[in-house]
PDB file of N, CA and C in Angstrom:
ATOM      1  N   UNK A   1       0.832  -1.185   0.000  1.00  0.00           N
ATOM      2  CA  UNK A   1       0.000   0.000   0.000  1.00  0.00           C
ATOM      3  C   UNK A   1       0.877   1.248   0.000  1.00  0.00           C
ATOM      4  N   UNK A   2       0.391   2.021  -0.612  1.00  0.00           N
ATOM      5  CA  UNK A   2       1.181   3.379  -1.086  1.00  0.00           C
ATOM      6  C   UNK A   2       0.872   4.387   0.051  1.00  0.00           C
ATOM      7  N   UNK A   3       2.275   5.128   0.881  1.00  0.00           N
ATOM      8  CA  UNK A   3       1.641   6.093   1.390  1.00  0.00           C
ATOM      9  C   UNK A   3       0.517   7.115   0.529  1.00  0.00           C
ATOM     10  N   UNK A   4      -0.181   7.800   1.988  1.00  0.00           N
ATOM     11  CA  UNK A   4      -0.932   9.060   1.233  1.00  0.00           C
ATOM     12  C   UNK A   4      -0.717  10.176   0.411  1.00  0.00           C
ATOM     13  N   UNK A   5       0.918  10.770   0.736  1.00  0.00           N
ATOM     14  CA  UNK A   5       2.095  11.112   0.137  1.00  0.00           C
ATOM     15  C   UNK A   5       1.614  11.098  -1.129  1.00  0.00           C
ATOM     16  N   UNK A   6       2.134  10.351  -1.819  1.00  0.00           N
ATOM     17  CA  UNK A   6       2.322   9.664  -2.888  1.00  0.00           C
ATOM     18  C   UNK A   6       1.554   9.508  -3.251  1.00  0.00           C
ATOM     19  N   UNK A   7       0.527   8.942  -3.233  1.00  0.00           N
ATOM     20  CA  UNK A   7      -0.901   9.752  -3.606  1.00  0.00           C
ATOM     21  C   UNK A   7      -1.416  10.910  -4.605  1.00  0.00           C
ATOM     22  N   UNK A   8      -1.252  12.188  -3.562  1.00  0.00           N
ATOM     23  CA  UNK A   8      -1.644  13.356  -3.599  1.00  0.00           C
ATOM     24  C   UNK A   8      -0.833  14.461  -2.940  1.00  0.00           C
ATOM     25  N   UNK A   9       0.356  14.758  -3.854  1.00  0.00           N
ATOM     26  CA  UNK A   9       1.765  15.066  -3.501  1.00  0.00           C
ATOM     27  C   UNK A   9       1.243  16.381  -3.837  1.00  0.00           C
ATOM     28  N   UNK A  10       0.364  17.308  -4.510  1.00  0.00           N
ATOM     29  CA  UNK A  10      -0.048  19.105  -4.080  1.00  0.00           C
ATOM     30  C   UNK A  10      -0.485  19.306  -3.305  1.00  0.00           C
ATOM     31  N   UNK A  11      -1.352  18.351  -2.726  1.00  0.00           N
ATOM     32  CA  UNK A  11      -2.000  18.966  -1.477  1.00  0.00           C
ATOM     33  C   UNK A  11      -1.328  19.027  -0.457  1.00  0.00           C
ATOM     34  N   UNK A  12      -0.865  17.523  -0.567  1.00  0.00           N
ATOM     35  CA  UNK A  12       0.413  17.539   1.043  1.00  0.00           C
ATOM     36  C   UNK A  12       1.172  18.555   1.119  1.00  0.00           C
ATOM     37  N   UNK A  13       1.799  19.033  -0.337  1.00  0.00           N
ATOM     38  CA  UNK A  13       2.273  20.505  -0.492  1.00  0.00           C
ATOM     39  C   UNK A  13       1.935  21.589   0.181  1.00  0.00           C
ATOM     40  N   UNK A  14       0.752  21.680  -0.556  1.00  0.00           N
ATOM     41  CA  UNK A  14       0.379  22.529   0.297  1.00  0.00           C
ATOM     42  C   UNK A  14      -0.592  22.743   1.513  1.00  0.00           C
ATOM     43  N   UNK A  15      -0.538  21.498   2.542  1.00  0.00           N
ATOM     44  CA  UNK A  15      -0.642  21.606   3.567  1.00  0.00           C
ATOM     45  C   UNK A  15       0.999  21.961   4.560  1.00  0.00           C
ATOM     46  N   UNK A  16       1.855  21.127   3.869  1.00  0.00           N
ATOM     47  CA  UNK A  16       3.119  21.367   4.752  1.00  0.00           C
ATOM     48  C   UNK A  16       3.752  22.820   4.423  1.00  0.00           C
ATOM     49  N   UNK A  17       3.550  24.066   3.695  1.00  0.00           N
ATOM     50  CA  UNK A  17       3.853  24.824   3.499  1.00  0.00           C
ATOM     51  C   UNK A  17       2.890  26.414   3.947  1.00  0.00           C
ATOM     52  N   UNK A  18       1.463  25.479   4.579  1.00  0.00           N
ATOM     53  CA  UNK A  18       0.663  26.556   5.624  1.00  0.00           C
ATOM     54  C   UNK A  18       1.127  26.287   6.323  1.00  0.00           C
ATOM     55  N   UNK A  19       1.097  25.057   7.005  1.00  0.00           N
ATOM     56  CA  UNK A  19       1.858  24.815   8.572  1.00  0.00           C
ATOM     57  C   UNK A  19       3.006  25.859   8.444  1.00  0.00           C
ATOM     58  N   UNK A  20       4.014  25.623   7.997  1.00  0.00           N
ATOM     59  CA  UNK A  20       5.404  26.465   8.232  1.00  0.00           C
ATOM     60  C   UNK A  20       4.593  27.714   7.974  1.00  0.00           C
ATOM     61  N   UNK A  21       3.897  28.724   7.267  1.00  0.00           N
ATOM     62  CA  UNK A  21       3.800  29.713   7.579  1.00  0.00           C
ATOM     63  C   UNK A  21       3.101  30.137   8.435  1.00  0.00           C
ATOM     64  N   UNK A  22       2.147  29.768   9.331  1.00  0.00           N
ATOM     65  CA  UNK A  22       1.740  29.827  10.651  1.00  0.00           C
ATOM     66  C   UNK A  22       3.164  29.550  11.860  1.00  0.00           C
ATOM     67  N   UNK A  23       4.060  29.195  11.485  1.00  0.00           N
ATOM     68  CA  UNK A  23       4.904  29.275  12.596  1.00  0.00           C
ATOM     69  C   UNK A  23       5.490  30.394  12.561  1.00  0.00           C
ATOM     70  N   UNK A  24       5.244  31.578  12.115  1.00  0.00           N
ATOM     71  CA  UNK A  24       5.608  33.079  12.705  1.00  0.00           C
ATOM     72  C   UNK A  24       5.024  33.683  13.517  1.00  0.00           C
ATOM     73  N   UNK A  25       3.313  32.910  13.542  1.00  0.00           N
ATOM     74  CA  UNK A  25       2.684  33.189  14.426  1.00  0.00           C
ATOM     75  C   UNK A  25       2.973  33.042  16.129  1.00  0.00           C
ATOM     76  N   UNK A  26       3.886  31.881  15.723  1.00  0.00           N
ATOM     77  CA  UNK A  26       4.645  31.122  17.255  1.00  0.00           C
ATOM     78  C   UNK A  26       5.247  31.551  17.895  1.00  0.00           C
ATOM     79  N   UNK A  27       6.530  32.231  16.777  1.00  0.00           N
ATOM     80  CA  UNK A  27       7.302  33.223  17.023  1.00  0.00           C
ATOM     81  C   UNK A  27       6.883  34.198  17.553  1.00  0.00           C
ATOM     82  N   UNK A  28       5.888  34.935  16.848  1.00  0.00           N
ATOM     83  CA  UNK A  28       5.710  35.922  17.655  1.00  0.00           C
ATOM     84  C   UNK A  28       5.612  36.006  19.633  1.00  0.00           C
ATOM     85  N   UNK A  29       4.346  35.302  19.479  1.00  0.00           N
ATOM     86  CA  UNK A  29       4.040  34.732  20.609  1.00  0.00           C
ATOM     87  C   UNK A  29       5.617  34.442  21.808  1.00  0.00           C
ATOM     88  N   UNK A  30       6.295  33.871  21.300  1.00  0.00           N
ATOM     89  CA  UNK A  30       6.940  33.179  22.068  1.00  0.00           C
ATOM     90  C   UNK A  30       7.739  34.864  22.385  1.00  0.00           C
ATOM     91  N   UNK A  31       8.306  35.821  21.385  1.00  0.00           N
ATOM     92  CA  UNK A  31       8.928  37.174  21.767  1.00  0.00           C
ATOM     93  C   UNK A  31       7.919  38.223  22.270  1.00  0.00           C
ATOM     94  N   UNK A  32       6.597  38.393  21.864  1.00  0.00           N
ATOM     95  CA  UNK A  32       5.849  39.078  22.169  1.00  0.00           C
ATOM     96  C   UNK A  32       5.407  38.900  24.208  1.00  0.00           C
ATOM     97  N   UNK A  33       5.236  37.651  24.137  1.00  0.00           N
ATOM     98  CA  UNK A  33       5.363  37.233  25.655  1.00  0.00           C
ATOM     99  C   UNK A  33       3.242  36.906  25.867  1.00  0.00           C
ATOM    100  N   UNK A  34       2.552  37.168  24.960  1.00  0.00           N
ATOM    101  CA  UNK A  34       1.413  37.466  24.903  1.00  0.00           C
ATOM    102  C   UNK A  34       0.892  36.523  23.456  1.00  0.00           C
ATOM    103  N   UNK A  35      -0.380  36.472  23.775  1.00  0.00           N
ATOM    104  CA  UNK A  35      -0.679  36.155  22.004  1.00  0.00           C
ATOM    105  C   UNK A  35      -1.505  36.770  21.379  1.00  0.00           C
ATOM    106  N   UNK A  36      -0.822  37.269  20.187  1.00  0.00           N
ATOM    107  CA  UNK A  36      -0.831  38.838  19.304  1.00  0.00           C
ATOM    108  C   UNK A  36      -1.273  38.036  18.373  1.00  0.00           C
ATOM    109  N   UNK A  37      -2.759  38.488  17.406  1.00  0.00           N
ATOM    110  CA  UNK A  37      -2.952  37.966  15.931  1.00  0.00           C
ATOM    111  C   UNK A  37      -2.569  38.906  14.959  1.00  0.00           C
ATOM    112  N   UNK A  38      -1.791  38.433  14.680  1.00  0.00           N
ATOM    113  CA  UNK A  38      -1.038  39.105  13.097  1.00  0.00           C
ATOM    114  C   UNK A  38      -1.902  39.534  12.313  1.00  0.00           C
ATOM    115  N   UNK A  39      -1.747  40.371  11.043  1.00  0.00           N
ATOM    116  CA  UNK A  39      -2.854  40.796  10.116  1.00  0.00           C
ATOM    117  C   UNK A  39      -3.011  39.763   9.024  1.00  0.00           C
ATOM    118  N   UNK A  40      -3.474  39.684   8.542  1.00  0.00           N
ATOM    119  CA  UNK A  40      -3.594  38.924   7.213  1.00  0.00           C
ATOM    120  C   UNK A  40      -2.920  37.212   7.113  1.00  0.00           C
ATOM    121  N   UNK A  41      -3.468  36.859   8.504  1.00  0.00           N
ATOM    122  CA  UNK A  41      -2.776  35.460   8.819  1.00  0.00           C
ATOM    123  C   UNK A  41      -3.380  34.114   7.366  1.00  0.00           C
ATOM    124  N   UNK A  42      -4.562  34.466   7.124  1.00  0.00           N
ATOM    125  CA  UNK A  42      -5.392  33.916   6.407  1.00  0.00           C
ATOM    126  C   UNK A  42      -4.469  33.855   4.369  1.00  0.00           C
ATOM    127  N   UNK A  43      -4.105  34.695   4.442  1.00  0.00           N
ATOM    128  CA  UNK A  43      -3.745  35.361   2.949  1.00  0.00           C
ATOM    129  C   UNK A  43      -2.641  34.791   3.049  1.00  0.00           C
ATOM    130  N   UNK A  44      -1.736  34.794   3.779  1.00  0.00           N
ATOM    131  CA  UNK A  44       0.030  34.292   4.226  1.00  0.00           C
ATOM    132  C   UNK A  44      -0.325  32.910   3.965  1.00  0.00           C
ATOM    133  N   UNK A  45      -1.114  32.274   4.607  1.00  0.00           N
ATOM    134  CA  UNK A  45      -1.373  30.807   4.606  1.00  0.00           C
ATOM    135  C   UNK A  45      -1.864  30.017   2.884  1.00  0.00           C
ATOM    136  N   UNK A  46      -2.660  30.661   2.897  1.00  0.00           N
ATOM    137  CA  UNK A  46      -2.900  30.590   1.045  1.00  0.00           C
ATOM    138  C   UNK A  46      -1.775  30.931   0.247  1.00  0.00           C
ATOM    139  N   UNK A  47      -0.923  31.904   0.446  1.00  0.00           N
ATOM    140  CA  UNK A  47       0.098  32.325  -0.846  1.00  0.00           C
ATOM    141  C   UNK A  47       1.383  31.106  -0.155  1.00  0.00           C
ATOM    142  N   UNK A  48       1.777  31.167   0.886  1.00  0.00           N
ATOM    143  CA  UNK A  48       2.429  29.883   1.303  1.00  0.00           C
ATOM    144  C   UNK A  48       1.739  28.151   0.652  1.00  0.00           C
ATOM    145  N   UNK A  49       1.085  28.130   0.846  1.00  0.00           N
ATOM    146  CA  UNK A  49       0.229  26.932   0.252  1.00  0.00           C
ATOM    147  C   UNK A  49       0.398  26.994  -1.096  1.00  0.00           C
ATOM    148  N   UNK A  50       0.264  27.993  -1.936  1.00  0.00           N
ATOM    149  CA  UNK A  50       0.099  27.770  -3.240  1.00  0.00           C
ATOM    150  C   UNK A  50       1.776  27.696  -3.837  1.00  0.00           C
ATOM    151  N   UNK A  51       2.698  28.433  -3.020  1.00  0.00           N
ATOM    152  CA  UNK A  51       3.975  28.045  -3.314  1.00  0.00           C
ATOM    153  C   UNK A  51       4.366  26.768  -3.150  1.00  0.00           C
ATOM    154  N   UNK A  52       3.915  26.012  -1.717  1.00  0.00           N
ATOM    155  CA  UNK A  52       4.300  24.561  -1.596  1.00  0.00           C
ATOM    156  C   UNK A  52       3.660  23.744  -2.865  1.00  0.00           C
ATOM    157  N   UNK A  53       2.603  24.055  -3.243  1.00  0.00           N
ATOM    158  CA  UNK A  53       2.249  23.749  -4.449  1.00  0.00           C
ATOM    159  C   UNK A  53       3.364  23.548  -5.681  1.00  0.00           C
ATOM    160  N   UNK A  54       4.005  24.551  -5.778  1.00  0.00           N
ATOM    161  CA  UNK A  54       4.307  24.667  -7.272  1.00  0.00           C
ATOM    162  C   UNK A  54       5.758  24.234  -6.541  1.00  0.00           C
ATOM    163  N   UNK A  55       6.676  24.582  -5.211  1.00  0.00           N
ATOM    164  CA  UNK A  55       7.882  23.486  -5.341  1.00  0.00           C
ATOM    165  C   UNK A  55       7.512  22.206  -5.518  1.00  0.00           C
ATOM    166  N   UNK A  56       6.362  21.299  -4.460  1.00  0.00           N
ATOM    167  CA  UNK A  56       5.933  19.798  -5.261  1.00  0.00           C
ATOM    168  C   UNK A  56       5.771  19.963  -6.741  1.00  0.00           C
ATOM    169  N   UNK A  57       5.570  20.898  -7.499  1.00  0.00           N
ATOM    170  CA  UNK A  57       5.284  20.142  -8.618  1.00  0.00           C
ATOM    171  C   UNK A  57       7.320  20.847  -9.909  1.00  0.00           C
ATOM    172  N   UNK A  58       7.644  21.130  -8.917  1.00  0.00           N
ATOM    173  CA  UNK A  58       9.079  21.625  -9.425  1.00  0.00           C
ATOM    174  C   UNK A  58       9.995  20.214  -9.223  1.00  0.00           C
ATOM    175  N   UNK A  59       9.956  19.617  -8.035  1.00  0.00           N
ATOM    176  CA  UNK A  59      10.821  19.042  -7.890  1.00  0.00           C
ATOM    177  C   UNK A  59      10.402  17.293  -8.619  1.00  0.00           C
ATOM    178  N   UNK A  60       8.722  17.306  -9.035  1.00  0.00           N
ATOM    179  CA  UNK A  60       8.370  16.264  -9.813  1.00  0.00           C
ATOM    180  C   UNK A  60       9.093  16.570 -11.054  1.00  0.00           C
ATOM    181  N   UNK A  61       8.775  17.539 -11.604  1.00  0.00           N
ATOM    182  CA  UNK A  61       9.463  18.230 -13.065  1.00  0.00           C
ATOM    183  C   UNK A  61      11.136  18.035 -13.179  1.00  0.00           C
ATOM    184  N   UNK A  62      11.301  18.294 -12.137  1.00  0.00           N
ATOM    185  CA  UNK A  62      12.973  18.409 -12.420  1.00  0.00           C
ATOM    186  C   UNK A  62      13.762  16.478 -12.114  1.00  0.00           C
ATOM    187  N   UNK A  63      12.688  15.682 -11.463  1.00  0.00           N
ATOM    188  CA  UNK A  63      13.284  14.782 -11.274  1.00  0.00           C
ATOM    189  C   UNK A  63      13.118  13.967 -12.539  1.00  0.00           C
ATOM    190  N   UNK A  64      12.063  14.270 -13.769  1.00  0.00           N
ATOM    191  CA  UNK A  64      11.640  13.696 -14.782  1.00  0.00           C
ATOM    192  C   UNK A  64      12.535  13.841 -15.939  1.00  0.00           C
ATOM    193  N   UNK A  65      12.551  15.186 -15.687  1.00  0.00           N
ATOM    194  CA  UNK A  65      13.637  15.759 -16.747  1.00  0.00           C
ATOM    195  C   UNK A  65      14.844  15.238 -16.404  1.00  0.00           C
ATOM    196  N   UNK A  66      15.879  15.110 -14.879  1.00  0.00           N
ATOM    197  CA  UNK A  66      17.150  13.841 -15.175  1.00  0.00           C
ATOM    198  C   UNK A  66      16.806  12.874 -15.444  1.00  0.00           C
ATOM    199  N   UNK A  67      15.868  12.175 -15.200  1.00  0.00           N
ATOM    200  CA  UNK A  67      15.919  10.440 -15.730  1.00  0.00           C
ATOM    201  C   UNK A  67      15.666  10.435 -17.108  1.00  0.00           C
ATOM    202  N   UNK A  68      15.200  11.717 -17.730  1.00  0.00           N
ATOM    203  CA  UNK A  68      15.180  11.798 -19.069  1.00  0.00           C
ATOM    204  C   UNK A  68      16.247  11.928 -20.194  1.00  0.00           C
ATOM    205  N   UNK A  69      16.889  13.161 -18.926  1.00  0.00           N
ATOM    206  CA  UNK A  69      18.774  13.004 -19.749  1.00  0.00           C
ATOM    207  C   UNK A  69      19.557  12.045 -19.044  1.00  0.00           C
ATOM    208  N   UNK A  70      19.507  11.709 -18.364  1.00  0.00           N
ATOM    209  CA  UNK A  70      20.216  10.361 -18.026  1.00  0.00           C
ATOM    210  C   UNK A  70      20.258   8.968 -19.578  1.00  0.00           C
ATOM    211  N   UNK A  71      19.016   9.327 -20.577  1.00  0.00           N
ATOM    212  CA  UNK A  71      18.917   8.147 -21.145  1.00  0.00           C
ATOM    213  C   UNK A  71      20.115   8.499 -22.346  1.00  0.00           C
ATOM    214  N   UNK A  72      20.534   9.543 -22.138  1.00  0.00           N
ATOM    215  CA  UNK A  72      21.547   9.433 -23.784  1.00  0.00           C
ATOM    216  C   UNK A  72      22.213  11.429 -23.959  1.00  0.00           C
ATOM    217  N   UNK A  73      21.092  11.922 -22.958  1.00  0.00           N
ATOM    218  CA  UNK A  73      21.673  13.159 -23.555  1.00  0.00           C
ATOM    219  C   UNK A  73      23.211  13.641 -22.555  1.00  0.00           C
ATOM    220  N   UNK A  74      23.156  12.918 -20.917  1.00  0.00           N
ATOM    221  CA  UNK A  74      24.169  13.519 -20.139  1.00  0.00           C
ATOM    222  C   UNK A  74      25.840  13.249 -20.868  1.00  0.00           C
ATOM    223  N   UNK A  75      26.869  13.938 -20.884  1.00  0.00           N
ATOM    224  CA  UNK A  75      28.219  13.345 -21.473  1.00  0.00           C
ATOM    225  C   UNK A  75      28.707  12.289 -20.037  1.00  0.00           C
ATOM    226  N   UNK A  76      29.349  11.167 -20.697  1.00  0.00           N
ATOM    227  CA  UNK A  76      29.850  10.362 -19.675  1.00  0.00           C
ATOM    228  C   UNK A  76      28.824   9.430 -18.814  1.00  0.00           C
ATOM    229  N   UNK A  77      27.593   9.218 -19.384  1.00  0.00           N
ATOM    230  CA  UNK A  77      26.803   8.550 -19.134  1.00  0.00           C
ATOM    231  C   UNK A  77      26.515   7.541 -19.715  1.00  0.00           C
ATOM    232  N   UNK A  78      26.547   6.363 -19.433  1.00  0.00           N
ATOM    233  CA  UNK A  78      26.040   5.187 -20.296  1.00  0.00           C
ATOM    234  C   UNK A  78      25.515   4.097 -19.691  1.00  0.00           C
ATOM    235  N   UNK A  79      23.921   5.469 -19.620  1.00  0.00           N
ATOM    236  CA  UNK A  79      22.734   4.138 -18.891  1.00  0.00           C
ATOM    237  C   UNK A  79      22.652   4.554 -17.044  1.00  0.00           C
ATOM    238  N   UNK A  80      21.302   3.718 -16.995  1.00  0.00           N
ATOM    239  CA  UNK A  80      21.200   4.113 -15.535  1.00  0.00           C
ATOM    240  C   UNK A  80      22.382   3.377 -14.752  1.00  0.00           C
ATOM    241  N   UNK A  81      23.213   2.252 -15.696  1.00  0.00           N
ATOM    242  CA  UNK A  81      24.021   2.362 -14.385  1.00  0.00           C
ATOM    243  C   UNK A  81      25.048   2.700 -13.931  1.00  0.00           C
ATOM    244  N   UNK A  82      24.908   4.186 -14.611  1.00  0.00           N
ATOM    245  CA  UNK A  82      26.274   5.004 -13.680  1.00  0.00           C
ATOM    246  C   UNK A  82      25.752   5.880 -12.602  1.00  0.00           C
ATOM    247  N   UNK A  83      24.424   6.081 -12.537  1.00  0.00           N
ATOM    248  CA  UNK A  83      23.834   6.192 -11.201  1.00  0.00           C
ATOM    249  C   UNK A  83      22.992   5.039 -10.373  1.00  0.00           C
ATOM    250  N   UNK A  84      23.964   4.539  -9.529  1.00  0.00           N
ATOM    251  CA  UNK A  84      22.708   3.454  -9.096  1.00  0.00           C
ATOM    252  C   UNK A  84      22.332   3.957  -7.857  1.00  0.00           C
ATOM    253  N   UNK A  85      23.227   5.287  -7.201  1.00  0.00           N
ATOM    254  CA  UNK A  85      22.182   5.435  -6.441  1.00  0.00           C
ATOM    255  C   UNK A  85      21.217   6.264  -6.181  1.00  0.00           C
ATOM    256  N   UNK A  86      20.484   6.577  -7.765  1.00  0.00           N
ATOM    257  CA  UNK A  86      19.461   7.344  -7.553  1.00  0.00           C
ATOM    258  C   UNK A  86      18.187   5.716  -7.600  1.00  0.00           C
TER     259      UNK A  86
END
């Protein structure tokens, strides 16, 4: 069975990339000594999200494109098995 991950690798995106931007909120908190709501906590969380978005779908892109030049276009390559440990 396949993780969930793997699955549905934008969303997880961009769930793990609101989380991290809600942790300034923490920050604050933790220097403020109090708990202060930031402005536009809502908007930060969406434009964070939609970035985790597009690195998941960067680092799908970019891993497609080496196994693609790996087949003939890299110099000094001949075949997957001069990387075996990808």
């Amino acid at each position: 069975m396949e993780a969930p991950i793997c699955k549905h690798p934008l969303p997880d995106g961009l769930f793990k990339f609101a989380v991290l931007a809600s942790m300034g909120e923490l920050a604050i908190r933790i220097v403020v000594g109090y708990w202060k709501k930031p402005i536009g906590v809502l908007w930060r969380i969406i434009v964070w999200g939609i970035i985790g978005m597009m690195v998941t779908l960067m680092f799908t892109l970019f891993d497609a494109g080496v196994r693609s030049c790996m087949r003939g276009y890299l110099p000094f390559v001949k075949g997957r098995d001069s990387f075996q440990f990808l």
